[in-house]
Protein backbone atom coordinates (compact mmCIF):
# COMPACT_ATOMS: atom_id res chain seq x y z
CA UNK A 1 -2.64 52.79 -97.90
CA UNK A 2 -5.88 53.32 -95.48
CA UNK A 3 -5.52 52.46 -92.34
CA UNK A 4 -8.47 49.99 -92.46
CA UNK A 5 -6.81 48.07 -95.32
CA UNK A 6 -3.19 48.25 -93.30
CA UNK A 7 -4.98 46.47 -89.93
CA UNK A 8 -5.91 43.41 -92.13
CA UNK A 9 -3.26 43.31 -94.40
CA UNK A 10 -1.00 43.04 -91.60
CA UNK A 11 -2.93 41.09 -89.46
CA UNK A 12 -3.24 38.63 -92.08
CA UNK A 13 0.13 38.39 -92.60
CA UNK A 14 0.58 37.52 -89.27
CA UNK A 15 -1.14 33.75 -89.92
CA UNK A 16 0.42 33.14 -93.42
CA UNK A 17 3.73 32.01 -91.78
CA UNK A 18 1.85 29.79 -88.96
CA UNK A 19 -0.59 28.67 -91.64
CA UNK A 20 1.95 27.40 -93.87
CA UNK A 21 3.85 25.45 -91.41
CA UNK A 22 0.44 23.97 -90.10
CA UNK A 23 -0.85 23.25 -93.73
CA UNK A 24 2.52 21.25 -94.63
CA UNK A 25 2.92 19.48 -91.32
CA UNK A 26 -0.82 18.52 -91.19
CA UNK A 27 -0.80 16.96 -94.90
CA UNK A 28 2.73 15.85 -94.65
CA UNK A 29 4.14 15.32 -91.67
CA UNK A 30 3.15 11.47 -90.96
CA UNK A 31 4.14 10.38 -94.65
CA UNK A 32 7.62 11.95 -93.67
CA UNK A 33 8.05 9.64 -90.58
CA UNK A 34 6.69 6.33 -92.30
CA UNK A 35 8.05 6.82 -95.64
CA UNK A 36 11.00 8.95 -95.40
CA UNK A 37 12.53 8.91 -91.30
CA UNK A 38 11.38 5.37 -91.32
CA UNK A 39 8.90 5.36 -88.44
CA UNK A 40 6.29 3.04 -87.71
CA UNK A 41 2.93 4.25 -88.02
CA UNK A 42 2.55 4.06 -84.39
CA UNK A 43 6.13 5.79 -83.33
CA UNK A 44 4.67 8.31 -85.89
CA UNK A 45 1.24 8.88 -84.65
CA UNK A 46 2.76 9.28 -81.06
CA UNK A 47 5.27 11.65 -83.03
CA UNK A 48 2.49 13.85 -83.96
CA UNK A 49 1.23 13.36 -80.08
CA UNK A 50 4.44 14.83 -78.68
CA UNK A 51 3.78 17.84 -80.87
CA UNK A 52 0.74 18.20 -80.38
CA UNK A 53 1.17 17.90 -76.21
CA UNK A 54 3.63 20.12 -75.79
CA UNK A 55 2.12 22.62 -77.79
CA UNK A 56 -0.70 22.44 -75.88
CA UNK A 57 1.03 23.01 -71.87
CA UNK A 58 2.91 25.76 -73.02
CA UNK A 59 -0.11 27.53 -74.07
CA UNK A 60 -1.06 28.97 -70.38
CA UNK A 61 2.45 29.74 -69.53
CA UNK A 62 2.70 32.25 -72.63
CA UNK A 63 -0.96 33.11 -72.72
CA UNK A 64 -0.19 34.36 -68.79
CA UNK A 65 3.15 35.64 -69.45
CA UNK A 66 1.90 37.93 -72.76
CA UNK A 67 -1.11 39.02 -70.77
CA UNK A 68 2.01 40.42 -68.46
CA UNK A 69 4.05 41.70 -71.32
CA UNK A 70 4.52 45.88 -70.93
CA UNK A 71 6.14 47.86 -74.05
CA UNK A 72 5.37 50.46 -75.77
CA UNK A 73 4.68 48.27 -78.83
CA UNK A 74 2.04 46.71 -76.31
CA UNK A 75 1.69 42.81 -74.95
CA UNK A 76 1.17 40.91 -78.25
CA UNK A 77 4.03 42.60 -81.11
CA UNK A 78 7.33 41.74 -79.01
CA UNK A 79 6.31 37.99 -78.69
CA UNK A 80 5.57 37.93 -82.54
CA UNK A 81 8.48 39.40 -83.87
CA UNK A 82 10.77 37.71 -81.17
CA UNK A 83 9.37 34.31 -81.97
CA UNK A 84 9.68 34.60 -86.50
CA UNK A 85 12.89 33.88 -86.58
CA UNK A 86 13.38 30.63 -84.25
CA UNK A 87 9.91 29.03 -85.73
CA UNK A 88 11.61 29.46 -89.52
CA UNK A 89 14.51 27.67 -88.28
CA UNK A 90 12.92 25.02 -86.37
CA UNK A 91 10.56 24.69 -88.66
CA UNK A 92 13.19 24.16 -91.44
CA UNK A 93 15.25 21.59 -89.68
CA UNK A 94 12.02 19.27 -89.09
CA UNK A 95 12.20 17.83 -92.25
CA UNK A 96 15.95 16.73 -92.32
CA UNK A 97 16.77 13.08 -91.82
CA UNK A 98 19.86 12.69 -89.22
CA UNK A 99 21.95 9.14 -89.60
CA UNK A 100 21.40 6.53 -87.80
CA UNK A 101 18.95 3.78 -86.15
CA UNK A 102 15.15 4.50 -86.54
CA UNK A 103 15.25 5.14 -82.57
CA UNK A 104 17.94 8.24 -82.66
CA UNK A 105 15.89 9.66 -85.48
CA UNK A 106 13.12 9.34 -82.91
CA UNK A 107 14.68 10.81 -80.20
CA UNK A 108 15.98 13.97 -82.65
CA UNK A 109 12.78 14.58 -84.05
CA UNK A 110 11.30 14.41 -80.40
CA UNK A 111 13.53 17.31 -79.34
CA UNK A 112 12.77 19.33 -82.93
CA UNK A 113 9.03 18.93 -82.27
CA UNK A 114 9.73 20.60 -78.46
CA UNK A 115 11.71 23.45 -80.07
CA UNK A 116 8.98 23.76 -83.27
CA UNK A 117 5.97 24.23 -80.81
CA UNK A 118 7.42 26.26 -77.89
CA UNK A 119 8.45 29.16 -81.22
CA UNK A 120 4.91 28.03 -82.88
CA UNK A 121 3.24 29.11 -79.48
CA UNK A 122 4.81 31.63 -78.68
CA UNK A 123 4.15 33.66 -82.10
CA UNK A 124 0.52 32.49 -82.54
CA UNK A 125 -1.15 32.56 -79.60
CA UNK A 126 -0.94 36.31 -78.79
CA UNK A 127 -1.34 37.38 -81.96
CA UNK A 128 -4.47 35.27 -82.11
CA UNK A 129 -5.47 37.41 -78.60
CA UNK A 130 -5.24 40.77 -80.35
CA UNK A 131 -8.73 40.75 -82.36
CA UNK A 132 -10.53 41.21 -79.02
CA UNK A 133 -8.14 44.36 -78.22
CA UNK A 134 -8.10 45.75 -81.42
CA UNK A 135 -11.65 46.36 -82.03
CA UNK A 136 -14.92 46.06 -79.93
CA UNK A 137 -16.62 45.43 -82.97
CA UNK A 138 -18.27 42.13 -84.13
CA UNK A 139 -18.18 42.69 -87.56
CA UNK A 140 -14.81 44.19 -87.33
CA UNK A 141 -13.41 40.96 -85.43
CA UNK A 142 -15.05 38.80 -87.77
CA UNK A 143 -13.72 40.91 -90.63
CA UNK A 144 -10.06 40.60 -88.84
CA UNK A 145 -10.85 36.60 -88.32
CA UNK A 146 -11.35 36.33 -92.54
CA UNK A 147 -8.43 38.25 -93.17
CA UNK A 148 -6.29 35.87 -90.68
CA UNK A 149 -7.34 33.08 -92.30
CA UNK A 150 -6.64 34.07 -95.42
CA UNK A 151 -3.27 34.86 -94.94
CA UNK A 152 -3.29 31.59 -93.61
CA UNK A 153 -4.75 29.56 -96.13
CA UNK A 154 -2.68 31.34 -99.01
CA UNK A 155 -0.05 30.64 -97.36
CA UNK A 156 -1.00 27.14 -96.99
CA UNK A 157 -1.86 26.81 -100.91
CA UNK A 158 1.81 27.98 -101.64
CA UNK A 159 3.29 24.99 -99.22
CA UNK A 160 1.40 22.74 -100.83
CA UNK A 161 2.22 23.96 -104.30
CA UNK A 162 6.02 23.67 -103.14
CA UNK A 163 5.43 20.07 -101.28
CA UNK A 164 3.73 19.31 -104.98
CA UNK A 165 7.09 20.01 -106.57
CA UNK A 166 9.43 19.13 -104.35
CA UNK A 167 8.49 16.15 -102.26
CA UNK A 168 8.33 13.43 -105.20
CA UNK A 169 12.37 14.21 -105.00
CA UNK A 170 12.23 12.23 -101.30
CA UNK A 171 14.64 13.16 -98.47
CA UNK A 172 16.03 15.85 -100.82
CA UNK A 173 13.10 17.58 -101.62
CA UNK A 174 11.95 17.67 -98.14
CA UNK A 175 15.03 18.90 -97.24
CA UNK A 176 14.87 22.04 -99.95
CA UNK A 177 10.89 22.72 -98.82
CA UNK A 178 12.00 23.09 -95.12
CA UNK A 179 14.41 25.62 -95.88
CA UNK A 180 12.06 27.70 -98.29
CA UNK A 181 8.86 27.35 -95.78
CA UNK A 182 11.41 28.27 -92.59
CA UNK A 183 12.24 31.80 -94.50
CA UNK A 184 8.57 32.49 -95.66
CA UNK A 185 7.60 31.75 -92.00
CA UNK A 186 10.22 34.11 -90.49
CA UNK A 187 9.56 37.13 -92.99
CA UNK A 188 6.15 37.36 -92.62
CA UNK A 189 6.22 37.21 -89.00
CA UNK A 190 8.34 40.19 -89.14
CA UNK A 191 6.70 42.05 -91.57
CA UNK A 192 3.39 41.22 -89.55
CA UNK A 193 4.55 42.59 -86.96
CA UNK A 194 5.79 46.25 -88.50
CA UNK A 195 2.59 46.29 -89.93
CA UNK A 196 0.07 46.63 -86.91
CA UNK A 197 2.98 48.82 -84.92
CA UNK A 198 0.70 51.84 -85.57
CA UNK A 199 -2.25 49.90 -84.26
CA UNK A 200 -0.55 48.68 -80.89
CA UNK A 201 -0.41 52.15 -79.03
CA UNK A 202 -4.48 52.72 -79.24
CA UNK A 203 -5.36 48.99 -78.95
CA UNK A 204 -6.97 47.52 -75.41
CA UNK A 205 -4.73 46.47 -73.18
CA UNK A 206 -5.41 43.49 -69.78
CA UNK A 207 -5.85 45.48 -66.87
CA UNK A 208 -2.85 46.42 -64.95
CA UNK A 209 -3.50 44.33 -62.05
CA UNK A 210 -4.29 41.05 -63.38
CA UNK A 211 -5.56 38.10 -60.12
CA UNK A 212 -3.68 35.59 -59.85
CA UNK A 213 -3.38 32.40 -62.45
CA UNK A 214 -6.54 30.26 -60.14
CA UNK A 215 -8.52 32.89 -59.75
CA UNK A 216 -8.61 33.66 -63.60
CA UNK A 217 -8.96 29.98 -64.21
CA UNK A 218 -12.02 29.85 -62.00
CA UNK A 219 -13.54 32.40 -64.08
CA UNK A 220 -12.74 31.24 -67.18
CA UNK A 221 -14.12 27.81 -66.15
CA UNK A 222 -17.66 29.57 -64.86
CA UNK A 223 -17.63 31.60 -68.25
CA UNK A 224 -20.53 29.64 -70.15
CA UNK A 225 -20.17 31.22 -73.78
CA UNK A 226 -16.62 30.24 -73.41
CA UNK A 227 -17.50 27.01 -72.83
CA UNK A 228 -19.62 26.50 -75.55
CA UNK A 229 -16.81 28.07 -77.83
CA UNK A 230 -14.07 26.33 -76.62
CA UNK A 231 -16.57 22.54 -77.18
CA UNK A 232 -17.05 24.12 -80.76
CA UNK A 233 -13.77 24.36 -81.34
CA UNK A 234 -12.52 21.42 -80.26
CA UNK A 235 -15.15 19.34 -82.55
CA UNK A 236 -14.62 20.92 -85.28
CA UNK A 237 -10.79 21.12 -85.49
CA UNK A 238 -10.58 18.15 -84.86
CA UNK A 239 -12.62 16.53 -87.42
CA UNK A 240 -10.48 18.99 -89.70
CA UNK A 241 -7.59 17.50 -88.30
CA UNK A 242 -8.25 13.80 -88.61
CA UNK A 243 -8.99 14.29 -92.58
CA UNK A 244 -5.96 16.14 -93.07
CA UNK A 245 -4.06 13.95 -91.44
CA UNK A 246 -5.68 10.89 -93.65
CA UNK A 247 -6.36 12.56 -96.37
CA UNK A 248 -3.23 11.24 -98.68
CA UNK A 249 -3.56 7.98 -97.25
CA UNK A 250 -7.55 7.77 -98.66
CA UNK A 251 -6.75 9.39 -102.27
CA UNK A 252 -3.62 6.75 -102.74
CA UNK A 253 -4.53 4.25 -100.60
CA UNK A 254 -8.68 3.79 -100.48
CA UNK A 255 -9.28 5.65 -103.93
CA UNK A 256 -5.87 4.55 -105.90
CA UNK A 257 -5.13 8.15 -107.12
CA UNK A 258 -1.61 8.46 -108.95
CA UNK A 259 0.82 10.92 -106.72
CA UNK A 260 0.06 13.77 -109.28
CA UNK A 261 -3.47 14.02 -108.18
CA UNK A 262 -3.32 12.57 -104.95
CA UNK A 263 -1.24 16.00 -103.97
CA UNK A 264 -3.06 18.18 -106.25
CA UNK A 265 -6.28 17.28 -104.17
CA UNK A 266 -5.15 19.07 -101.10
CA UNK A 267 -4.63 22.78 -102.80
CA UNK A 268 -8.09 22.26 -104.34
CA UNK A 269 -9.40 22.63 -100.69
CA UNK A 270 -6.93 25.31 -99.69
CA UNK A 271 -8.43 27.42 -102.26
CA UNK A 272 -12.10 26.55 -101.81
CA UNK A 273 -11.39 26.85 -98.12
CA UNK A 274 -10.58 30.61 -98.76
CA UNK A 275 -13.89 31.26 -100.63
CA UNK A 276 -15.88 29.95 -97.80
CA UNK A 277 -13.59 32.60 -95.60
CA UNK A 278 -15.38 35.47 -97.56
CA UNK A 279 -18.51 33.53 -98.30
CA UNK A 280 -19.34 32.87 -94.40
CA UNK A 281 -17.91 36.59 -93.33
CA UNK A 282 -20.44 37.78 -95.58
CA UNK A 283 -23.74 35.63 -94.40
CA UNK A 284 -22.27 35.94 -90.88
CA UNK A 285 -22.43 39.80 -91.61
CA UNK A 286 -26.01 39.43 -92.71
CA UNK A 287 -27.89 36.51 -91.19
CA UNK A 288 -25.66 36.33 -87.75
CA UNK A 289 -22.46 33.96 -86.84
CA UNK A 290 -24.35 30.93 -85.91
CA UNK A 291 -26.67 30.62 -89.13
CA UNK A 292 -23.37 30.99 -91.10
CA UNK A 293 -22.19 27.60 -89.01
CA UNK A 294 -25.14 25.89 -89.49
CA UNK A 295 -24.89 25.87 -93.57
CA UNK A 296 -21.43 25.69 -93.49
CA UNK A 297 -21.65 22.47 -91.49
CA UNK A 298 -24.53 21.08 -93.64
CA UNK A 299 -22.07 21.52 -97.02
CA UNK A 300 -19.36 19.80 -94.80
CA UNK A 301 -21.83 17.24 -94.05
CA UNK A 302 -22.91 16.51 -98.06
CA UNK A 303 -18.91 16.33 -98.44
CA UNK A 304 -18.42 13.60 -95.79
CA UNK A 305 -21.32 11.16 -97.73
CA UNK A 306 -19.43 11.76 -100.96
CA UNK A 307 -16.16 10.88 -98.93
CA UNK A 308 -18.14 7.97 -97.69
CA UNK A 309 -19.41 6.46 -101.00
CA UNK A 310 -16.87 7.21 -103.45
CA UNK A 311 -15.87 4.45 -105.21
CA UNK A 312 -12.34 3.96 -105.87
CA UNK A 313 -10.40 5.62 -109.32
CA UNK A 314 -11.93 3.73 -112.91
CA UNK A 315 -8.69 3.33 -114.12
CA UNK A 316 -9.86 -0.33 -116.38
CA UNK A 317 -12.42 1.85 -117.85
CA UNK A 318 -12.71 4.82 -120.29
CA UNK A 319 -12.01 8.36 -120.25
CA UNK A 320 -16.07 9.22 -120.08
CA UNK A 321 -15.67 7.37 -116.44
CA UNK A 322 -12.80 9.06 -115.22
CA UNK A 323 -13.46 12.07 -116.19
CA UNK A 324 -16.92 11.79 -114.07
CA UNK A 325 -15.00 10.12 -111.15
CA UNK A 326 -12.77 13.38 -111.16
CA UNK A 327 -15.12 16.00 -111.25
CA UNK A 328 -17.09 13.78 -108.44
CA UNK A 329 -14.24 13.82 -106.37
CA UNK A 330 -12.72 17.88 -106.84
CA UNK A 331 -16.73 18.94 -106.19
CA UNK A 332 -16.42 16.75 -103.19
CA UNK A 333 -13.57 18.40 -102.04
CA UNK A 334 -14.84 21.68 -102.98
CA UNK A 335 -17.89 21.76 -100.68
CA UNK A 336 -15.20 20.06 -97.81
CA UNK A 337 -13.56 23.21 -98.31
CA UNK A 338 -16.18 25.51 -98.70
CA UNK A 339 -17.91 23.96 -95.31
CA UNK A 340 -14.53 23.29 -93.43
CA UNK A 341 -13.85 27.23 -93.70
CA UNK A 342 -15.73 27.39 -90.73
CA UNK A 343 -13.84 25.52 -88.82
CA UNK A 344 -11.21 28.15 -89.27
CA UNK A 345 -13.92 31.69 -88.85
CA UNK A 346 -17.10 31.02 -86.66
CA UNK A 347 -15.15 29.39 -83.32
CA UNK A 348 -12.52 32.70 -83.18
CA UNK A 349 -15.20 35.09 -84.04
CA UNK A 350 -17.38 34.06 -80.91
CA UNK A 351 -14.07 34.13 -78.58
CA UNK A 352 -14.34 37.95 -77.92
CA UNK A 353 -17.66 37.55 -77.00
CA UNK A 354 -17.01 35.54 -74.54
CA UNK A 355 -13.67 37.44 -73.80
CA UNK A 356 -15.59 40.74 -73.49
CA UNK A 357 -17.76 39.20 -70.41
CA UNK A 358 -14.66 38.85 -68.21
CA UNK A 359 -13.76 42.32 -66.31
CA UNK A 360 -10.01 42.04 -66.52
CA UNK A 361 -9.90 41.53 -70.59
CA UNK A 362 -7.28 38.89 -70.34
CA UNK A 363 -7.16 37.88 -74.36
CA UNK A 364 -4.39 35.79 -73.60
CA UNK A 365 -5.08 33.54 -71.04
CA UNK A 366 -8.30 33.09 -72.48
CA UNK A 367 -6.90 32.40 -76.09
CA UNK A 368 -4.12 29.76 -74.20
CA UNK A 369 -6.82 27.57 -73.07
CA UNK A 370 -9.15 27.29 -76.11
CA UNK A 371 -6.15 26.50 -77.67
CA UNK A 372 -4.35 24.20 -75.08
CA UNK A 373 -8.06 21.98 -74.84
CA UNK A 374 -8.07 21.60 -79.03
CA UNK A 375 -4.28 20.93 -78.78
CA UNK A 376 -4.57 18.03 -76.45
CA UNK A 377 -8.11 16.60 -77.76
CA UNK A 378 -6.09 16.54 -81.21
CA UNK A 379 -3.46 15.27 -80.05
CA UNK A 380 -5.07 11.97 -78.09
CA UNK A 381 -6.58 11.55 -81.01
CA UNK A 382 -4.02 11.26 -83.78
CA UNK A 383 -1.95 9.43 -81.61
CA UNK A 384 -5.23 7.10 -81.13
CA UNK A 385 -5.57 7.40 -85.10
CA UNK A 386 -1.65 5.64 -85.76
CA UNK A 387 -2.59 2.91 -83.11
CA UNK A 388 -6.06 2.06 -84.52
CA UNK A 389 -4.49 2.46 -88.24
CA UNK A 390 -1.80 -0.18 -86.89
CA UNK A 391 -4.54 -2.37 -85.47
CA UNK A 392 -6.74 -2.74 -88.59
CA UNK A 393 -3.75 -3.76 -90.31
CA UNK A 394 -1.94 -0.95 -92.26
CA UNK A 395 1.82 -1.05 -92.88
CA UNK A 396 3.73 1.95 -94.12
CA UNK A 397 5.88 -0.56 -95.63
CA UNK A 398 3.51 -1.73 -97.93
CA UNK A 399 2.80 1.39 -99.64
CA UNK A 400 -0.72 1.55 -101.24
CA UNK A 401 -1.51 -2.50 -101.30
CA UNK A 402 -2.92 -2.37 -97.69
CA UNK A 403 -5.31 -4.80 -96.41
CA UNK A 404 -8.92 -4.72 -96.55
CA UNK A 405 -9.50 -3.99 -92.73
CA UNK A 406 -7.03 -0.58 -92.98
CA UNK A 407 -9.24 0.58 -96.07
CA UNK A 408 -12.33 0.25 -94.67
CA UNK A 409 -10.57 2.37 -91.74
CA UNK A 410 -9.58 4.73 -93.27
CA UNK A 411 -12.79 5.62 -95.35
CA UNK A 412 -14.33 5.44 -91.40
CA UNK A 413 -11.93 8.24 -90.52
CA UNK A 414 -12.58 10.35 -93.30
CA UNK A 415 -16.27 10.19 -93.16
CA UNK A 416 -18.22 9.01 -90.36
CA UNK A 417 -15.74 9.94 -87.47
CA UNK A 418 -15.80 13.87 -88.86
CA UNK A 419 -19.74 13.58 -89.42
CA UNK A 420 -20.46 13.06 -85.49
CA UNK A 421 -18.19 15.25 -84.72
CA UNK A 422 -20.03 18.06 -86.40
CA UNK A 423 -23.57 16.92 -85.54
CA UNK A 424 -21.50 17.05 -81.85
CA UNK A 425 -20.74 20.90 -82.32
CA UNK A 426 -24.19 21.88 -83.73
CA UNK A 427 -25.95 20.40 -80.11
CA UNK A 428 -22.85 22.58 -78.17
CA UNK A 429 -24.15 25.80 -80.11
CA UNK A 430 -27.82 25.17 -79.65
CA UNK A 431 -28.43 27.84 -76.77
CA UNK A 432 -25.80 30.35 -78.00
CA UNK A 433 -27.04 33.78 -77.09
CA UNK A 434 -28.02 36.02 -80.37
CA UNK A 435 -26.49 39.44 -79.89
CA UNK A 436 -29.22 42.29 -79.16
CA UNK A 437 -27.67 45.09 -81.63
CA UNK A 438 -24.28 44.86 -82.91
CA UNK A 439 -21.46 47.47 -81.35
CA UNK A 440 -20.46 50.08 -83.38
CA UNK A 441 -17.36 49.41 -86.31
CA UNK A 442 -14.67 50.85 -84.40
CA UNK A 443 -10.80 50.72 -84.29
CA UNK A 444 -8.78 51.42 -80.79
C-alpha cells in the first residue's frame, strides 16, 4: 500500500467510529428519551444539553493537555488509542433502559452522557488537530478533511442501516445496536491509530515551550481568520444539527411518512452527503475553498424551500401522486446532503490556515475551542429546541397526532431557522483572505 493512500485510509478511519456514534445519537437519541426512557420532551432536550455542555468544557482541558502530550508516537496517537475502548463502552451502555421512576433514569443517563463525552473528546479532538501537523499543504489538508469525513459518514450510513433494522424491535433493539456500534467504535479507533504510527515520527509537533493557557487564549482571541472560522462553524453545524435532530419528527410527524421510509430518509443523506465530500474537495481544488461554500450553501438553500413547501404524504390518492411526492422528497434530501457536506469539509479545511498564523503551532488548543464554541451554541439551542417544541404544543405521548401549533414548528425548524443560519455564515466569510499561491503537496 502507498504511503499516500495509508495517511487517508487511516486517517479516515479515525472519524468512522466518532461519526457513527454522532450519526445515531443525532437522529436517534431524543426519540430514545421520549419514546423509549420515557422522558419529556423537555427533560430530553436538556438531556441532549448536558451532553452537549460537557462536551464542550472539557474541550480546552484536553486540547491543552494533548498539546503537552510527549511520546514517541507523538501528542495526538496515545489519546486516540487510549480513548477507543472506553467511548465503545460508554457508548454502548447509552441506549439501555435501567428500572425505575422516569427521574433515576434521568439521573443514570445524566452520568452516561458525562462518561460518553469526556471518551468522545478525548479521541476526537486531537485527532481532529493532526491535519495541520501532518501536512503544510492546502490541498493535502483538504484532501485529509474528505477522507475524514468519509470515514465518518460511512460509518454513519452503516448506524443508520443497523438503527433501520433494529430499532422498530424498541428497548431491545436499542439495546443490540449499542452493543454492535460500541465495538465498531472501539476497533476502528484502534486500527486508526496503528495506521498513521508511521506518520507520527515526521509529523509537526507544538513547540516545546508552549505560554501559558491566557496568553494562548489572548492570541487565539486576536487571531481574525480564526474567528471567522470558528462563526462559520458554529452556523453551519448548527443548522445541521437542528434538522437532524427534527428530522424524524417532520417525516412522521409534519409529512405522515410510515416508519419504513421515515428511517430510510436519513441514509439517503448520509450517502449524498459523501458525494458532496468528493464533489466540493474537487471544486475546492479548482475554484478555491470559499467558492466551493458558496454553491454548496446555495443547493442547501434550494433544499430548505423544498423542506419548507412540501406538502404532507398523498396517501388518499393514487400511486402517480405518491410516486411524485417521493421522488420530490429523496431529491430534496439529496441536494440537503449534497449542500450540507460542507458543513462537514470547508470550516476544518480553513482551521490550519488560521492555525499556521500562530508561532507556537498549538493544533490542539486551537481545535478545543472551535469545537467547545459549536458545542455550547448547539447545545443552548437544542435544549431551546425541546422547550419551544413543548411550548407550541407537542407531546411525545401522542405520537404523530400532534397539534397544529407543533407542526407548523417543526416545519419552522427544518426550514427557515437553518436558512438564516446559512445566509448568517456566508456574511462571516465575506472578507476571507484568498491564498496568494498554494504551498507545495507535502507530507512531514
Amino acid at each position: 500500500m502507498g504511503r499516500q493512500l495509508r495517511l487517508y485510509l487511516a486517517y479516515g478511519l479515525g472519524d468512522a467510529g466518532t461519526g457513527l456514534a454522532a450519526t445515531v445519537l443525532g437522529f436517534y437519541l431524543f426519540p430514545f428519551f421520549t419514546e423509549v426512557a420515557g422522558l419529556s420532551a423537555g427533560f430530553a432536550g436538556a438531556m441532549l444539553m448536558v451532553i452537549k455542555v460537557w462536551d464542550a468544557l472539557s474541550d480546552p482541558l484536553i486540547g491543552w493537555l494533548s498539546d503537552r502530550t510527549r511520546t514517541a508516537w507523538g501528542a495526538r496517537l496515545p489519546w486516540i488509542a487510549g480513548a477507543a475502548v472506553p467511548l465503545g463502552f460508554c457508548f454502548a451502555a447509552t441506549w439501555w433502559v435501567p428500572p425505575g421512576a422516569p427521574g433515576q433514569r434521568l439521573a443514570y443517563y445524566s452520568v452516561m452522557a458525562v462518561l460518553l463525552m469526556t471518551a468522545y473528546t478525548a479521541m476526537n479532538l486531537p485527532y481532529a488537530a493532526l491535519p495541520s501537523e501532518l501536512s503544510s499543504s492546502a490541498s493535502v489538508r483538504t484532501h485529509l478533511n474528505a477522507a475524514r469525513f468519509t470515514g465518518s459518514l460511512m460509518a454513519g450510513f452503516l448506524g443508520l442501516v443497523l438503527a433501520f433494522s433494529l430499532v422498530p424491535q424498541g428497548a431491545v433493539g436499542y439495546e443490540r445496536l449499542g452493543i454492535l456500534g460500541g465495538v465498531l467504535i472501539a476497533g476502528s479507533g484502534l486500527v486508526c491509530a496503528v495506521g498513521l504510527s508511521p506518520f507520527a515520527h515526521s509529523a509537526l509537533r507544538p513547540a516545546s515551550h508552549l505560554d501559558t493557557i491566557w496568553v494562548q487564549l489572548r492570541r487565539t482571541v486576536a487571531n481574525g481568520r480564526f474567528r471567522m472560522v470558528l462563526g462559520l462553524y458554529l452556523l453551519l453545524w448548527y443548522a445541521l444539527q437542528l434538522m437532524q435532530t427534527v428530522s424524524l419528527l417532520f417525516l412522521r410527524v409534519v409529512l405522515h411518512l410510515g416508519d419504513d421510509w421515515a428511517l430510510a430518509m436519513p441514509m439517503v443523506f448520509q450517502v449524498s452527503a459523501m458525494m458532496g465530500l468528493w464533489l466540493w474537495r474537487q471544486v475546492a481544488q479548482r475554484r478555491g475553498r470559499i467558492p466551493a461554500l458558496r454553491w454548496g450553501l446555495t443547493l442547501w438553500g434550494v433544499a430548505l424551500v423544498l423542506a419548507l413547501v412540501l406538502p404532507p404524504f398523498p396517501a388518499q390518492m393514487g400511486a402517480v401522486w405518491q410516486g411524485l411526492f417521493l421522488t420530490l422528497l429523496v431529491l430534496t434530501i439529496v441536494l440537503l446532503g449534497l449542500g450540507g457536506a460542507t458543513a462537514f469539509l470547508i470550516p476544518w479545511s480553513l482551521l490550519p490556515d488560521a492555525i499556521d498564523a500562530d508561532p507556537d503551532h498549538p493544533a490542539g488548543f486551537y481545535t478545543a475551542w472551535m469545537v467547545l464554541v459549536q458545542k455550547l451554541g448547539i447545545g443552548l439551542g437544542i435544549f431551546v429546541l425541546g422547550i419551544v417544541l413543548e411550548l407550541s404544543g407537542y407531546l411525545a405521548s401522542q405520537g404523530t397526532d400532534q397539534p397544529a401549533g407543533a407542526v407548523v414548528m417543526i416545519r419552522l425548524c427544518i426550514s427557515v431557522v437553518p436558512g438564516t443560519l446559512l445566509i448568517l455564515g456566508l456574511i462571516v466569510m465575506r472578507h476571507w483572505p484568498r491564498r496568494s499561491m498554494q504551498q507545495i503537496s507535502t507530507f512531514r
